[in-house]
Each structure stands twice: as structure tokens, then as C-alpha cells.
N, C-alpha and C. Protein backbone atom coordinates (compact mmCIF):
# COMPACT_ATOMS: atom_id res chain seq x y z
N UNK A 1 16.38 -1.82 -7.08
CA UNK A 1 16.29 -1.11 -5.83
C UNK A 1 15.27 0.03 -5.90
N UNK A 2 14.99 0.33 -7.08
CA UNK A 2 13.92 1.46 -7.33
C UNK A 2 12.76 1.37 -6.95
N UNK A 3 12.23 -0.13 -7.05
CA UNK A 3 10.61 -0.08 -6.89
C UNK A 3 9.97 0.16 -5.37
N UNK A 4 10.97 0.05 -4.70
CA UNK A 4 9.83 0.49 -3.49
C UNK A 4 9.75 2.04 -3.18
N UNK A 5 11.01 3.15 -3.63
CA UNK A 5 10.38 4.38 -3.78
C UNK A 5 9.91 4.81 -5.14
N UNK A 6 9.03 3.96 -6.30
CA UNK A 6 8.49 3.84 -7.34
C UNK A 6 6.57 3.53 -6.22
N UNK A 7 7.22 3.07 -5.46
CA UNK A 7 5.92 2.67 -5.01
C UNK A 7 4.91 3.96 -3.90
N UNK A 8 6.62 4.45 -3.23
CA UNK A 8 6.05 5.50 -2.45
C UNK A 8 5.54 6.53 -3.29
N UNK A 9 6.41 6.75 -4.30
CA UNK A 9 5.79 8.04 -5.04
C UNK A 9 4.11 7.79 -5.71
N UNK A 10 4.13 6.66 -6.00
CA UNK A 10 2.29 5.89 -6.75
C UNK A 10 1.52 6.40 -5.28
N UNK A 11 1.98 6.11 -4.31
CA UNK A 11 1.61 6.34 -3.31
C UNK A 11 0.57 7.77 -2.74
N UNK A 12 2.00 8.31 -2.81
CA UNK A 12 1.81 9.60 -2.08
C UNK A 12 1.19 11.08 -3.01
N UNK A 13 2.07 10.28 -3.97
CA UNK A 13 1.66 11.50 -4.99
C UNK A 13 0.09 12.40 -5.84
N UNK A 14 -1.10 11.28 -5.27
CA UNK A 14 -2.10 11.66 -5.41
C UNK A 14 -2.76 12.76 -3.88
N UNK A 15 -2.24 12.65 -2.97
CA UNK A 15 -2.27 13.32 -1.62
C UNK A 15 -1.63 14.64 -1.80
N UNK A 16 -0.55 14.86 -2.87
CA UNK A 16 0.15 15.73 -2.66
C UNK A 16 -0.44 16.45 -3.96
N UNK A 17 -0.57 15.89 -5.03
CA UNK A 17 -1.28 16.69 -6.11
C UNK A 17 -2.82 17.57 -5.76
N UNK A 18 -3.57 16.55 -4.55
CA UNK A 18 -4.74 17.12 -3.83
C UNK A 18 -4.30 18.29 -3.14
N UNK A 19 -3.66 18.22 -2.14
CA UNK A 19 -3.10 19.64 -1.59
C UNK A 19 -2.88 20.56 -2.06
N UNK A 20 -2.13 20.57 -3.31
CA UNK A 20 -1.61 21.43 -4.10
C UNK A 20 -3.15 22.00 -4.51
N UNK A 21 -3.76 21.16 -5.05
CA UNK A 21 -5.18 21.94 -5.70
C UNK A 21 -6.09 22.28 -4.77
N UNK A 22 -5.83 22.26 -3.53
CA UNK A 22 -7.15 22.91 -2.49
C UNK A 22 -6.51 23.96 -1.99
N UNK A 23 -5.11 24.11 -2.08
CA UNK A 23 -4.55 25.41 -2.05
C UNK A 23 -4.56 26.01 -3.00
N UNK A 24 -4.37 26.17 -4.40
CA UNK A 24 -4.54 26.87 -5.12
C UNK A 24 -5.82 27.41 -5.38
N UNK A 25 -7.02 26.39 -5.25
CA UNK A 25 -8.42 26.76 -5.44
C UNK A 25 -9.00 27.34 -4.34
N UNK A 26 -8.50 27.53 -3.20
CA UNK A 26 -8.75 27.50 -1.97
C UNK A 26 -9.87 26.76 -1.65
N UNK A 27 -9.86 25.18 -2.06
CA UNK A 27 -11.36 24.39 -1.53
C UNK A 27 -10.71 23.79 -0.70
N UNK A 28 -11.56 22.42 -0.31
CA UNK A 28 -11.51 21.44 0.64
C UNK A 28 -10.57 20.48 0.45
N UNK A 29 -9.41 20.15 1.15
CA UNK A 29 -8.64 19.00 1.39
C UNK A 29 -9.11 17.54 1.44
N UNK A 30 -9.40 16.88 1.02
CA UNK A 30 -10.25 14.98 1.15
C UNK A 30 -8.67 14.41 0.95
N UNK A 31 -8.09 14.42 2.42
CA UNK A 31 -6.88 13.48 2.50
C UNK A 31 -7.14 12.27 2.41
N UNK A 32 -7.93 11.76 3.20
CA UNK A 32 -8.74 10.05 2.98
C UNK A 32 -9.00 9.58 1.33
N UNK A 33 -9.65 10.42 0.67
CA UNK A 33 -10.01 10.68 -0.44
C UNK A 33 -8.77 9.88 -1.33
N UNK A 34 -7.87 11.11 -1.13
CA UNK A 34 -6.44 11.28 -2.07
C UNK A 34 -5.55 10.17 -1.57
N UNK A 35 -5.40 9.78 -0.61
CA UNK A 35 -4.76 8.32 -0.20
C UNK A 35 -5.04 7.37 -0.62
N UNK A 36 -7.02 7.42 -0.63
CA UNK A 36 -7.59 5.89 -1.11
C UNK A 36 -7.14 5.92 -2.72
N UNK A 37 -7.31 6.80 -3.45
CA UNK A 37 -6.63 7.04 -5.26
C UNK A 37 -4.73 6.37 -4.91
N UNK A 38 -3.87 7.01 -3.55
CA UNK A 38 -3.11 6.47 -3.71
C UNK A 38 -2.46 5.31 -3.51
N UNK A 39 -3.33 4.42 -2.89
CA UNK A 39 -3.29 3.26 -2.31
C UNK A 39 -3.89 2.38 -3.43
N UNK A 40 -5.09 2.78 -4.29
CA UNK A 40 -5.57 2.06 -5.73
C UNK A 40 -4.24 2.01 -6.68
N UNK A 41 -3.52 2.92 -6.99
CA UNK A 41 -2.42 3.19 -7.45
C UNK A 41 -1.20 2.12 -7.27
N UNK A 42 -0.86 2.11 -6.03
CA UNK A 42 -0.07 1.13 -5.42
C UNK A 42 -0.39 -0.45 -5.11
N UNK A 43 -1.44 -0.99 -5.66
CA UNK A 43 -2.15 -2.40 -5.12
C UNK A 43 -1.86 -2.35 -6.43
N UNK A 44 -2.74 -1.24 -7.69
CA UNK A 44 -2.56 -2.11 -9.03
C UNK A 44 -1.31 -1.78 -9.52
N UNK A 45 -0.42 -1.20 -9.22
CA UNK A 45 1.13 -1.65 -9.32
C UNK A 45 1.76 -3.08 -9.05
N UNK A 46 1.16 -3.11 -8.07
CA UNK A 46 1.98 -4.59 -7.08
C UNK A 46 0.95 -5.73 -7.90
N UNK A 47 -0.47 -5.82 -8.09
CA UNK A 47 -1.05 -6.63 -8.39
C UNK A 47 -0.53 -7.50 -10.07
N UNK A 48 -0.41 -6.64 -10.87
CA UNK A 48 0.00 -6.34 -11.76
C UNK A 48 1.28 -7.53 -11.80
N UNK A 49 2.12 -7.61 -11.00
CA UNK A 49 2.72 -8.37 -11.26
C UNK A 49 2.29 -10.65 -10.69
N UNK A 50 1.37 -10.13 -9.99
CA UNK A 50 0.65 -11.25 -9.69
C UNK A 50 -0.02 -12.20 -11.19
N UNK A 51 -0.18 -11.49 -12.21
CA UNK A 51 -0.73 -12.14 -13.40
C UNK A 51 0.22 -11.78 -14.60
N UNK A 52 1.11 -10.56 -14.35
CA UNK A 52 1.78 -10.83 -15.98
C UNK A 52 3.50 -11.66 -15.13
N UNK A 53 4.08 -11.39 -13.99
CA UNK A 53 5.38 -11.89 -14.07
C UNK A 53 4.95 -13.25 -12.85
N UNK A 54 3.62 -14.14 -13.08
CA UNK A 54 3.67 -15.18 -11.73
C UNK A 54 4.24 -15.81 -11.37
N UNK A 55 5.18 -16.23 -12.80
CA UNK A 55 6.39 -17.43 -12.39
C UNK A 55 7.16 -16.87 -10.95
N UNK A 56 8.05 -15.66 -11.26
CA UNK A 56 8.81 -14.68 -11.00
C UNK A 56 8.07 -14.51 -8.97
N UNK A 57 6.77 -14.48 -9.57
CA UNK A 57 5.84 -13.92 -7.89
C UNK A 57 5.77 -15.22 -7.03
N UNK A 58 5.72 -16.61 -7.90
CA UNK A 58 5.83 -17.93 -7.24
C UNK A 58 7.28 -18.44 -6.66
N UNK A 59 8.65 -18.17 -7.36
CA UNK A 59 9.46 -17.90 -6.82
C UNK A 59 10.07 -17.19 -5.90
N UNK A 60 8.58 -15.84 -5.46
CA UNK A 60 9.60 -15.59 -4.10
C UNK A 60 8.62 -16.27 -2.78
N UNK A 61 7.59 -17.66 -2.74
CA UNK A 61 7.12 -18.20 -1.98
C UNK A 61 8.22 -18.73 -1.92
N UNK A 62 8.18 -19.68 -0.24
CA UNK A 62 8.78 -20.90 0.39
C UNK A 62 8.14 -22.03 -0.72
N UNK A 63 9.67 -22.72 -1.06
CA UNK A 63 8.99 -24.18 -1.31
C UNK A 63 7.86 -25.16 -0.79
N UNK A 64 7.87 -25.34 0.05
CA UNK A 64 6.57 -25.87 0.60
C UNK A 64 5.89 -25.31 0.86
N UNK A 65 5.02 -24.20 0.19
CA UNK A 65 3.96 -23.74 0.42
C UNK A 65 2.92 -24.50 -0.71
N UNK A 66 2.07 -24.71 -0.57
CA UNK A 66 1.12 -25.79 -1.58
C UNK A 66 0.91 -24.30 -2.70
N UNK A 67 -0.02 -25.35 -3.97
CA UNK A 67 -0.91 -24.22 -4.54
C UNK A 67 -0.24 -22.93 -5.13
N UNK A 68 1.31 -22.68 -5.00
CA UNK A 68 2.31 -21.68 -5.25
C UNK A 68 0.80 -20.41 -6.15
N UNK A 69 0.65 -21.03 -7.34
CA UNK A 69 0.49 -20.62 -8.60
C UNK A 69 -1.09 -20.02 -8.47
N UNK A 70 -1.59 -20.77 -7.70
CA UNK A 70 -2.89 -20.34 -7.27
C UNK A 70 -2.82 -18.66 -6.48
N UNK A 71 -2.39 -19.29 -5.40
CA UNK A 71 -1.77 -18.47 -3.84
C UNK A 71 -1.48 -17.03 -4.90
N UNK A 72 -0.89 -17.31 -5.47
CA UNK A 72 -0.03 -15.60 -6.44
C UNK A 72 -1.16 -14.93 -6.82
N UNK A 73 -2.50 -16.22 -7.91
CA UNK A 73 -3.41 -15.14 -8.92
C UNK A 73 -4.54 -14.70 -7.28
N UNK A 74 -4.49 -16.08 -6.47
CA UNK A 74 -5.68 -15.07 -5.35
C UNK A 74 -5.18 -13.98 -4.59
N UNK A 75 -4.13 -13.66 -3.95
CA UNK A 75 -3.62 -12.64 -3.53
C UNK A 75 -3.57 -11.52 -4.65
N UNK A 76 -3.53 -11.64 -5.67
CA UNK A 76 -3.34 -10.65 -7.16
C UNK A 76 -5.50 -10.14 -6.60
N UNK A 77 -6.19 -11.08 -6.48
CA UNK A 77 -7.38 -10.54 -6.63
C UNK A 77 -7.57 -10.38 -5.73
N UNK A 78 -6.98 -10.37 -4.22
CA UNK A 78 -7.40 -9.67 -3.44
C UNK A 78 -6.68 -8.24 -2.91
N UNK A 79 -5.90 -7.92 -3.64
CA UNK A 79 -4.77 -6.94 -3.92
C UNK A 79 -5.89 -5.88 -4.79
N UNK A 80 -6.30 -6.51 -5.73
CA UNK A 80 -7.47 -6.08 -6.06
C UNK A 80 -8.83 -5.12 -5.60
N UNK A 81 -9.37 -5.85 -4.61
CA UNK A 81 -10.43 -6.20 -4.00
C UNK A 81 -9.74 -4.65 -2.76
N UNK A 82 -8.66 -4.70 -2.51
CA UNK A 82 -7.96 -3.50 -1.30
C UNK A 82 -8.18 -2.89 -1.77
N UNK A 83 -7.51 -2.23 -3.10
CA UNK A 83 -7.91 -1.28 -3.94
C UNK A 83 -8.88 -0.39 -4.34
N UNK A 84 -9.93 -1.46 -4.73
CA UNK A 84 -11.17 -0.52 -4.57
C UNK A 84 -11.60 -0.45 -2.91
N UNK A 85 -11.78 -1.18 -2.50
CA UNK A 85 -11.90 -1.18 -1.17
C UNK A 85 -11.52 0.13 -0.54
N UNK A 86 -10.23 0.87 -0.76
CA UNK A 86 -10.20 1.89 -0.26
C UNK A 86 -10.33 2.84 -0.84
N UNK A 87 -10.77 3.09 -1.89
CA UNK A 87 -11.65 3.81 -2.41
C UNK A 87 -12.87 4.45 -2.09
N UNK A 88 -13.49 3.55 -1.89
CA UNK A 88 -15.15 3.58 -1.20
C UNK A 88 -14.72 3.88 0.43
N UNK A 89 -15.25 5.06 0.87
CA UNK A 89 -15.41 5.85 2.07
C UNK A 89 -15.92 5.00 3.22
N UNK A 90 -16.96 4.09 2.54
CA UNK A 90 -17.70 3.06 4.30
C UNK A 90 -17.27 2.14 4.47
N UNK A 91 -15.93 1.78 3.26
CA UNK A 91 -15.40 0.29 3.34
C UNK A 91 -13.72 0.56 3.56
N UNK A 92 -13.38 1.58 3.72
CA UNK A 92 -12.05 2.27 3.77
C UNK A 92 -11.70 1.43 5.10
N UNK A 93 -11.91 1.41 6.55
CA UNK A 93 -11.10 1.22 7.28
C UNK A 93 -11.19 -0.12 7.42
N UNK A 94 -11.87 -0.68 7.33
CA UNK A 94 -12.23 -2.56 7.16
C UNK A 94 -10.94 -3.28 6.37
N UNK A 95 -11.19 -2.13 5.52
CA UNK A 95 -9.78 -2.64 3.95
C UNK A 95 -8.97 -2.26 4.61
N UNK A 96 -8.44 -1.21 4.91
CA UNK A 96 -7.57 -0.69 5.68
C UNK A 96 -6.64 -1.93 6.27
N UNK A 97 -7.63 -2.26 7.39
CA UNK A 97 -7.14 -3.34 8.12
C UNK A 97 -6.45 -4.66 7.42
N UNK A 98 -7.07 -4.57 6.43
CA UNK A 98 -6.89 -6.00 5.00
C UNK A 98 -5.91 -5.82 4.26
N UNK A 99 -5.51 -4.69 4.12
CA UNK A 99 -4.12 -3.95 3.50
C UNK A 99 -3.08 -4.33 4.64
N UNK A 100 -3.73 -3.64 5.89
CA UNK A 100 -1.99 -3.64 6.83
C UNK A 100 -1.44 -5.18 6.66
N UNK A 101 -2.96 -6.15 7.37
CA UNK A 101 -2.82 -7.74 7.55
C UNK A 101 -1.73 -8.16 6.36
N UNK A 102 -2.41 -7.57 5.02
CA UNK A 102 -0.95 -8.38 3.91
C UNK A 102 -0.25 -7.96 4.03
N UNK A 103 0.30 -6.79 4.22
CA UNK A 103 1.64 -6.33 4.09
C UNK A 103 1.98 -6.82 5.00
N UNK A 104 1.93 -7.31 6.52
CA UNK A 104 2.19 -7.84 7.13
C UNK A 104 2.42 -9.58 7.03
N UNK A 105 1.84 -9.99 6.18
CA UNK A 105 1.66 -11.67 5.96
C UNK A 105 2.58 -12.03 4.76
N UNK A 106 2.68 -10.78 3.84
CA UNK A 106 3.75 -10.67 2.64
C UNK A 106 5.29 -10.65 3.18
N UNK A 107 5.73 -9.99 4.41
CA UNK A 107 7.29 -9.61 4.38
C UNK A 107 8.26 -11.08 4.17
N UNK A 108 7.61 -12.43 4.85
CA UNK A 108 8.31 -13.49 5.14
C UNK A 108 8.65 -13.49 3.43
N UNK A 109 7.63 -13.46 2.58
CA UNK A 109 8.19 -13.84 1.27
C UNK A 109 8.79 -12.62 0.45
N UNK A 110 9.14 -11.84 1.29
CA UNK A 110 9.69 -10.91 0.69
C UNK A 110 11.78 -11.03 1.22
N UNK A 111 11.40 -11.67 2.46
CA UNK A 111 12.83 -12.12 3.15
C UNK A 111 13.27 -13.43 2.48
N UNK A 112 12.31 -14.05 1.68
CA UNK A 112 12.97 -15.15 1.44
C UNK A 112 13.33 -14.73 -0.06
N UNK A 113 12.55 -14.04 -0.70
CA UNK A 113 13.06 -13.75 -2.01
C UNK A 113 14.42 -12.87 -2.09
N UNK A 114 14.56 -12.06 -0.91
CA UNK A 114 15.74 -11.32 -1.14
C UNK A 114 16.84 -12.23 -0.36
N UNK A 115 16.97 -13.36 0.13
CA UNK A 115 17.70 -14.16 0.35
C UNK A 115 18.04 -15.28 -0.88
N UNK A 116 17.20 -15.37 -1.53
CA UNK A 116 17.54 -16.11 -2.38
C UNK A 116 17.55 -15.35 -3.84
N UNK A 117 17.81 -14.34 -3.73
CA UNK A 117 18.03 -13.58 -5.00
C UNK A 117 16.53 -13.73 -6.25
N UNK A 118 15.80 -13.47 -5.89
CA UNK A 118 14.82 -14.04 -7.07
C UNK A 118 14.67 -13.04 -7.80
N UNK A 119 14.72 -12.95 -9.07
CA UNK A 119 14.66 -11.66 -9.93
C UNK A 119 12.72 -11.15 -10.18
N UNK A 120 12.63 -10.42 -9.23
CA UNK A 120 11.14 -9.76 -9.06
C UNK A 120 11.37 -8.82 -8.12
N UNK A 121 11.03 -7.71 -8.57
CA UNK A 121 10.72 -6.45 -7.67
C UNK A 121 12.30 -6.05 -7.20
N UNK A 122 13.37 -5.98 -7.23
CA UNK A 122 14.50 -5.70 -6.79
C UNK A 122 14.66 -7.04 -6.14
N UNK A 123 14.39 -7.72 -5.38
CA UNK A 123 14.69 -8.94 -4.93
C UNK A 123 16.37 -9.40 -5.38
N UNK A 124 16.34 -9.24 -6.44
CA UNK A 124 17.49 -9.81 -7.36
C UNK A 124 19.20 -9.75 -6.22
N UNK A 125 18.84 -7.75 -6.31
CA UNK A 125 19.80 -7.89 -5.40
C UNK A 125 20.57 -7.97 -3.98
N UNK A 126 19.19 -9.24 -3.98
CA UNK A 126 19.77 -9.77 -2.30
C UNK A 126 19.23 -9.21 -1.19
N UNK A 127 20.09 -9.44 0.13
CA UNK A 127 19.51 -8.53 1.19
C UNK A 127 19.60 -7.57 1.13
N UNK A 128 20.39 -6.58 0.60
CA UNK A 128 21.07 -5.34 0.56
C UNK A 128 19.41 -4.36 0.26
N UNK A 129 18.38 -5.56 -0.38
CA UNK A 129 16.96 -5.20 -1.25
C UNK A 129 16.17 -4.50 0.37
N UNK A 130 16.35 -5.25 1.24
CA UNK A 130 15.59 -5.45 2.61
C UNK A 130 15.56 -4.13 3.15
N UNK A 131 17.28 -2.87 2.98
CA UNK A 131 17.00 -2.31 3.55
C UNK A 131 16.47 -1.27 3.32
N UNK A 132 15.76 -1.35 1.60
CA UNK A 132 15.07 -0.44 1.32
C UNK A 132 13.69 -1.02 1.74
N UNK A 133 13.03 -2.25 1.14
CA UNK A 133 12.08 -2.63 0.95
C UNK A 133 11.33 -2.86 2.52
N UNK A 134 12.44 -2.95 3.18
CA UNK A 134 11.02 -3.27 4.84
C UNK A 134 11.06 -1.57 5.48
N UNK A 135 11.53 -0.73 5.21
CA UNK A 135 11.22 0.75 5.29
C UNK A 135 9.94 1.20 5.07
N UNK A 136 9.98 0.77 3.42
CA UNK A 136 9.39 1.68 2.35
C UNK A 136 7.53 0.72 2.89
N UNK A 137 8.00 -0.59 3.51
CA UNK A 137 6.60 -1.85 3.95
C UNK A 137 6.26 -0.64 5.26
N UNK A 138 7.04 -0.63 5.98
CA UNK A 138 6.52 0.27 7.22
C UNK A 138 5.84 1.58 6.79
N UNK A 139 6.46 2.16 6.22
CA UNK A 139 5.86 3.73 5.45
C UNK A 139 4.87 3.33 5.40
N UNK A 140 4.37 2.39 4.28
CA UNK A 140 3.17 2.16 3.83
C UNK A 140 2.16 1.76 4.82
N UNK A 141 2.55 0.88 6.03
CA UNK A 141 1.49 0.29 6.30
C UNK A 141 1.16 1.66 7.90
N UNK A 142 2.19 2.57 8.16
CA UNK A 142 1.77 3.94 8.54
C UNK A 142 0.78 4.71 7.88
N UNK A 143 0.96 4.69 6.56
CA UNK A 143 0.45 5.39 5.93
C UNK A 143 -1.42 5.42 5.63
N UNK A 144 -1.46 3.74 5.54
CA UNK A 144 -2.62 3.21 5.43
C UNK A 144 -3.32 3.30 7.12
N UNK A 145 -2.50 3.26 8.10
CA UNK A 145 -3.31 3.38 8.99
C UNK A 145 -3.53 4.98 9.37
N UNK A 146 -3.09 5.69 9.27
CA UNK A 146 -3.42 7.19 9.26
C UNK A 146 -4.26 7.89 8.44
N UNK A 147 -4.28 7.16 7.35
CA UNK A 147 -5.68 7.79 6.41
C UNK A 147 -6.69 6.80 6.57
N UNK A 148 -6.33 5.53 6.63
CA UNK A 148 -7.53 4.56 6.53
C UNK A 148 -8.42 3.88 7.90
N UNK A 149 -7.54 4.07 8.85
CA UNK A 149 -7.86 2.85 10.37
C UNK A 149 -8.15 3.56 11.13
N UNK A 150 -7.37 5.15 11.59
CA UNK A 150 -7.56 5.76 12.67
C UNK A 150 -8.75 6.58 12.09
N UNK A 151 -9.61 6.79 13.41
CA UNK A 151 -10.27 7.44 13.68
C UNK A 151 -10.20 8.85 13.14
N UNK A 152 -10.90 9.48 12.44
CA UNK A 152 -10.61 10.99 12.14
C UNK A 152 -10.91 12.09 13.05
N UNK A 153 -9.80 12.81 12.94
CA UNK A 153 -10.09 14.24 14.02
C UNK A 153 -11.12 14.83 14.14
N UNK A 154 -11.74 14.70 15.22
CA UNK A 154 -12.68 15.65 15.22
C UNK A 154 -12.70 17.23 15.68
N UNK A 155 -12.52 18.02 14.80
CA UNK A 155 -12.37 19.43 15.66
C UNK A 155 -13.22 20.39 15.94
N UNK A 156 -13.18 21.10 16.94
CA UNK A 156 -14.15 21.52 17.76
C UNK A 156 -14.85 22.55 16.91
N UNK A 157 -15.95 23.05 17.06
CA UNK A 157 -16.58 24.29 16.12
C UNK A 157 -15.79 25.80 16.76
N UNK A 158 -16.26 26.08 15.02
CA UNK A 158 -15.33 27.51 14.82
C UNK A 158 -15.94 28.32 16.35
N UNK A 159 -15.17 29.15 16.85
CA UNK A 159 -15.94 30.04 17.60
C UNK A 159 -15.73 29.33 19.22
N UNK A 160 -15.17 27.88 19.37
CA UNK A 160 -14.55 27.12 20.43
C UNK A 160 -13.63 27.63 21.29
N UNK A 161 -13.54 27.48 22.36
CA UNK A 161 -14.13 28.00 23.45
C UNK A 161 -15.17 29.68 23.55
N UNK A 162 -15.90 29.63 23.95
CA UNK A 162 -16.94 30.58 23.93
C UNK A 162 -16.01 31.58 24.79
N UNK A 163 -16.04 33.15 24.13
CA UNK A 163 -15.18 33.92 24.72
C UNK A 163 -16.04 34.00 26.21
N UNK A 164 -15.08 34.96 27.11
CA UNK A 164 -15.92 34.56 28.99
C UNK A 164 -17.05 36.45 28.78
């Protein structure tokens, strides 16, 4: 039941270590920045298990999905591929979008693994897994669209509105 707030903390925790140091130094905040480190963080967590536990990652596909074994190592490299992806500043919201899309294309096999108990990622124990794990999927894919998809604030120059 741990790994999906194992995941928020990989997560978040580079955003929050940034804060901490632009307050103390009094410099500049790069939230985009510190998300894309925490979102690299969290892909090669999850990826990670795409090549050392695949059996485990092929078991929580539907049986009839072709290619099981394949399907696991290409999603592992494109899990990958997000990663740096949001890293890099001109390729951030493109990925962005490529991040939400899986997490979105992932939950079915995440409902079937916690229905069928598959021992990967908490899965094991059942649905009871769901009501952490489709939370902790929403967080994330909030998360990615607020640093990565939306548009950044633009705020007005210092000295806005011109006194009368």
C-alpha cells in the first residue's frame, strides 16, 4: 500500500527541497524546473520495474492483450523517453501531455491487477489497493498538468497599474 505515497514523495519532494533553497538563498523559484527532476524521479521509479520485475508488470495486463512482454519493455522505454522529456524546458508540455495520456491508458491495468491480486506495486492487496492508487494517479496527473501543460502565469510588471 506504500508505493503510491513512495511515489508522491519521489514526486514532490524535489519542488519542495527547491523552495526551501530559494527561500533560504533568497533566489529564484524554477517550479517547472523542480517538478520536471520530480517527475524524472517518478517515471524511473515506475520504469524500473518494467525491466527488473516484467513477469510481475505482464501479469497485471488483460490476457488477451498480444505481445504482453514486449508491451511492458516498450512502455518501460517510453516511461523513459517522459522522463527526460520533462526535463528539457521546450519539450516539457508535449511530454506533459504523453505523461497524462499513460497514466490515463495505464489505470485499466491497474484495475485489473488489483482485482486479481497480482503481486506488483501493492496490487497484491486487492481492491482495497485502488483506493489509494487511483488518488495518488489523479494527484499526479494534476500535478503534471500544472507544472507541465498549463500555460504559465504571466504577471504584470512591477510598478502595474501606473499610480493616477
Amino acid at each position: 500500500m506504500m508505493t503510491p505515497l513512495i511515489l508522491l514523495v519521489l514526486m514532490m519532494a524535489p519542488c519542495v527541497a527547491a523552495r526551501i533553497a530559494a527561500a533560504v538563498t533568497n533566489g529564484d523559484f524554477d517550479a517547472r524546473g523542480a517538478a520536471g527532476i520530480g517527475w524524472a524521479l517518478l517515471f524511473a521509479f515506475t520504469r524500473v520495474g518494467h525491466f527488473v520485475k516484467t513477469e510481475a508488470k505482464v501479469q497485471t495486463l488483460l490476457p488477451w492483450v498480444p505481445a504482453r512482454t514486449v508491451l511492458v519493455h516498450g512502455t518501460g522505454l517510453i516511461e523513459f523517453a517522459v522522463a527526460a522529456g520533462l526535463l528539457v524546458p521546450r519539450w516539457r508540455r508535449v511530454t506533459g501531455w504523453v505523461a497524462v495520456s499513460l497514466l490515463v491508458l495505464f489505470s485499466p491495468a491497474n484495475v485489473y491487477a488489483a482485482f486479481h491480486h497480482v503481486a506488483m506495486g501493492g496490487h497484491e492487496s486487492g481492491p482495497p489497493h485502488l483506493l489509494t492508487r487511483a488518488p495518488v494517479q489523479g494527484i499526479v496527473i494534476l500535478w503534471v498538468w500544472w507544472f507541465a501543460i498549463r500555460p504559465p502565469l504571466v504577471l504584470p510588471p512591477a510598478g502595474w497599474p501606473p499610480a493616477a
